[in-house]
Protein backbone atom coordinates (compact mmCIF):
# COMPACT_ATOMS: atom_id res chain seq x y z
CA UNK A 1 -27.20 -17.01 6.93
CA UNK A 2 -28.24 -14.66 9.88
CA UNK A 3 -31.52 -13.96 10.71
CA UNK A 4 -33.18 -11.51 8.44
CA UNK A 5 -34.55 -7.77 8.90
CA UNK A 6 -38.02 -7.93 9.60
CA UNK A 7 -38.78 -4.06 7.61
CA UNK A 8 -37.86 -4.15 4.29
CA UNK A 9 -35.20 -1.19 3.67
CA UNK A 10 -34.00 0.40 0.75
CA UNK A 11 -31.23 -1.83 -1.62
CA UNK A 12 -32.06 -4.75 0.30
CA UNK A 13 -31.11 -8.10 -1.34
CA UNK A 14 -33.80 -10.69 -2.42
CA UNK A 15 -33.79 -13.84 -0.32
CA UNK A 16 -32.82 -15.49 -3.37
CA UNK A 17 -29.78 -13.47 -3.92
CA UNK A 18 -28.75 -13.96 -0.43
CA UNK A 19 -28.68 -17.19 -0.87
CA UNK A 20 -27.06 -17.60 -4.07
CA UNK A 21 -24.61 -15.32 -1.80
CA UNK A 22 -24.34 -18.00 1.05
CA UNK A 23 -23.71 -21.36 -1.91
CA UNK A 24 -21.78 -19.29 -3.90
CA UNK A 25 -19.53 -17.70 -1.98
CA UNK A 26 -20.13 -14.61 -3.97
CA UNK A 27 -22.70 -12.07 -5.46
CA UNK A 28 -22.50 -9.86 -8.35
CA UNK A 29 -25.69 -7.15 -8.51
CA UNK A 30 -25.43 -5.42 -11.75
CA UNK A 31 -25.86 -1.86 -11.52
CA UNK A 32 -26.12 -1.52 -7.79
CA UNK A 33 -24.83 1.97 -7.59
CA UNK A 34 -25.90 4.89 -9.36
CA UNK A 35 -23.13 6.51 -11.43
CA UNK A 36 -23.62 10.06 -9.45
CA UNK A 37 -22.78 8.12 -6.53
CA UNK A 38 -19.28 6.47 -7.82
CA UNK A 39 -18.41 10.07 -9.53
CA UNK A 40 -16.92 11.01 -6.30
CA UNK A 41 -14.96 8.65 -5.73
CA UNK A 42 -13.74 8.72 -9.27
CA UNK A 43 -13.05 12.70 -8.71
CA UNK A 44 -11.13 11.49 -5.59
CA UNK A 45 -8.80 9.31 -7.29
CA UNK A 46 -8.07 12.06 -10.14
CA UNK A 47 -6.95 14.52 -7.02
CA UNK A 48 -4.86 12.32 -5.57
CA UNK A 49 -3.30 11.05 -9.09
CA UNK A 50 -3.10 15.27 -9.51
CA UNK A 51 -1.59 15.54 -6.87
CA UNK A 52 0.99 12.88 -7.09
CA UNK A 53 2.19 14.13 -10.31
CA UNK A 54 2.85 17.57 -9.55
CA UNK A 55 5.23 16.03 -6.47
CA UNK A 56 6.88 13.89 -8.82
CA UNK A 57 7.37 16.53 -11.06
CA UNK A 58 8.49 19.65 -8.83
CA UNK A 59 10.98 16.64 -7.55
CA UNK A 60 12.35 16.09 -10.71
CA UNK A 61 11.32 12.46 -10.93
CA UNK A 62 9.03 12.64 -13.61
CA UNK A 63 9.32 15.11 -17.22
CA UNK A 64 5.72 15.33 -17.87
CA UNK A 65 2.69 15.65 -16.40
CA UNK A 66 0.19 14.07 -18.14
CA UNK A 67 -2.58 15.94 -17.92
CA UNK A 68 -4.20 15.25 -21.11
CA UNK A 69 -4.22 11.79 -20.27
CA UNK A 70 -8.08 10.11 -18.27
CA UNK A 71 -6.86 9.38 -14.53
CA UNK A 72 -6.50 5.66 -14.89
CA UNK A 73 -4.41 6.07 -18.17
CA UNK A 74 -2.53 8.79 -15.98
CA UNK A 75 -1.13 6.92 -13.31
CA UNK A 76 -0.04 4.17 -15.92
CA UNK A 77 2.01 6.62 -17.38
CA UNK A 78 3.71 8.02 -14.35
CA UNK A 79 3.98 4.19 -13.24
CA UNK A 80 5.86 3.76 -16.62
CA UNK A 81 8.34 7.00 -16.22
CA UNK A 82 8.87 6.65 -12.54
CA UNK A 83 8.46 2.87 -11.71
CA UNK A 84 6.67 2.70 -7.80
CA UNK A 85 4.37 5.73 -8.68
CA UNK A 86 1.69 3.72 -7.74
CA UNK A 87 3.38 2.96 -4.57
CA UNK A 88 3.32 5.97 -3.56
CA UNK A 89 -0.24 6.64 -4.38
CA UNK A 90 -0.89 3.51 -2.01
CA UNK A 91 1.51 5.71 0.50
CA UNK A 92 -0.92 8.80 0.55
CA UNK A 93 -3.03 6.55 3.02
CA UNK A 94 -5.85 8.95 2.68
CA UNK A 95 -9.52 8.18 2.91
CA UNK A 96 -11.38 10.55 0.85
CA UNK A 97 -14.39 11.89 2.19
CA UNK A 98 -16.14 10.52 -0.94
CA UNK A 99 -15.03 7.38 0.07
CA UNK A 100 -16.19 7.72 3.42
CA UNK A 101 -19.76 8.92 2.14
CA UNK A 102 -19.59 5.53 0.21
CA UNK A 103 -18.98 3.39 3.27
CA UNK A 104 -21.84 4.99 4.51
CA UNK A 105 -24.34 4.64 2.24
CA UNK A 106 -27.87 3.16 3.41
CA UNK A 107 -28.43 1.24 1.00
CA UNK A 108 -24.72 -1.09 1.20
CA UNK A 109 -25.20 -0.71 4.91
CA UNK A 110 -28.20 -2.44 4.79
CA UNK A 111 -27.07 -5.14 2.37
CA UNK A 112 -23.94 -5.90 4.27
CA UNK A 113 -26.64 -6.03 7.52
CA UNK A 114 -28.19 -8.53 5.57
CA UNK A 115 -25.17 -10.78 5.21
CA UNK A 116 -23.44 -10.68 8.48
CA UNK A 117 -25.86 -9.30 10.98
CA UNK A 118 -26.63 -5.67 12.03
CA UNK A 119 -23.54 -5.37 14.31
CA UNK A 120 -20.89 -3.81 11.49
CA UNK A 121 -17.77 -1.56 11.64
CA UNK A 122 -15.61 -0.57 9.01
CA UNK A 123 -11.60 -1.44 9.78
CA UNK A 124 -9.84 1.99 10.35
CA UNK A 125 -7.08 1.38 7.79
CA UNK A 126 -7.99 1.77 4.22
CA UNK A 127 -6.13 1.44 1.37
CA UNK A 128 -6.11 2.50 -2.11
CA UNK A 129 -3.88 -0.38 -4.46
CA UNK A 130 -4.01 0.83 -7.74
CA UNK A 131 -3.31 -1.81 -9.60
CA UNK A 132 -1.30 -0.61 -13.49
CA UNK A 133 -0.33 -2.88 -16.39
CA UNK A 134 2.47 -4.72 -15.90
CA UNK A 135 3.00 -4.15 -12.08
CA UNK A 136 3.73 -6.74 -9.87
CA UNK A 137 4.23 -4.60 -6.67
CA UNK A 138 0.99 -4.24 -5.77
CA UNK A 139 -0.18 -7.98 -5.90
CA UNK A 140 -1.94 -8.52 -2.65
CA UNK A 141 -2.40 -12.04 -2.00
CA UNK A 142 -6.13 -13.52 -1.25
CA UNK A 143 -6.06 -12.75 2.26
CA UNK A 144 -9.09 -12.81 5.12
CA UNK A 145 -8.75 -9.30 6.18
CA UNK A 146 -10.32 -9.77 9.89
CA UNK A 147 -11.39 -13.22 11.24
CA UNK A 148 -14.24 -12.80 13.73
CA UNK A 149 -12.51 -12.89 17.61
CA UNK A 150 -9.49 -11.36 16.82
């Protein structure tokens, strides 16, 4: 465990959670965001979906829409009448400002300070794998994304 913050800042973990963190392996903190903070991010993905439908559909790919359907129901359906739709949401390799906004909220920042020290940086690629019923394509592996040193 690194040392620990000597001010207390906003969304910090309690020293018990981080060390239920460190013997676990793993934390789960119920609640953590606000829902006004995730609706963003939500509201990205349903612009993107939007968007991937109407290129699907102007190319002739797909017959409908779906616009009636929720956003996550959405891109099942386009996954189901164009099979890789969801690869080529992954494709868009955007980052969505609300993402971004996300990333750099005070409150994570601080809690991820807390676990691995106050030097962090966010890795430049980001991804979006949606992950539909059914849909073996975009299975990633348990992977260590970056190993300190390298």
């Amino acid at each position: 465990m690194p040392p620990q913050p000597t001010e207390q800042k906003p969304g910090q973990l309690s020293i018990d959670q981080i060390r239920a963190y460190f013997e676990e392996g793993y934390l789960i903190v119920e609640d953590y965001f606000m829902p006004d903070e995730l609706e963003p991010c939500k509201d990205a993905i349903a612009e993107m979906v939007d968007e991937l439908a109407k290129k699907l559909y102007d190319a002739g790919k797909i017959k409908k829409l779906h616009q009636e359907a929720g956003v996550f129901k959405r891109l099942t359906l386009l996954e189901k009448d164009f099979p890789g739709s969801s690869i080529l949401l992954f494709k868009m390799q955007r980052f969505p400002k609300a993402f971004q906004d996300l990333w750099c909220n005070e409150r994570l920042l601080n809690v991820v300070e807390q676990l691995i020290g106050p030097d962090i940086a966010g890795h430049p690629v980001w991804n979006l794998r949606t992950k539909t019923p059914k849909n073996n394509d975009m299975i990633v592996p348990w992977h260590q994304g970056c190993q300190k040193g390298t």
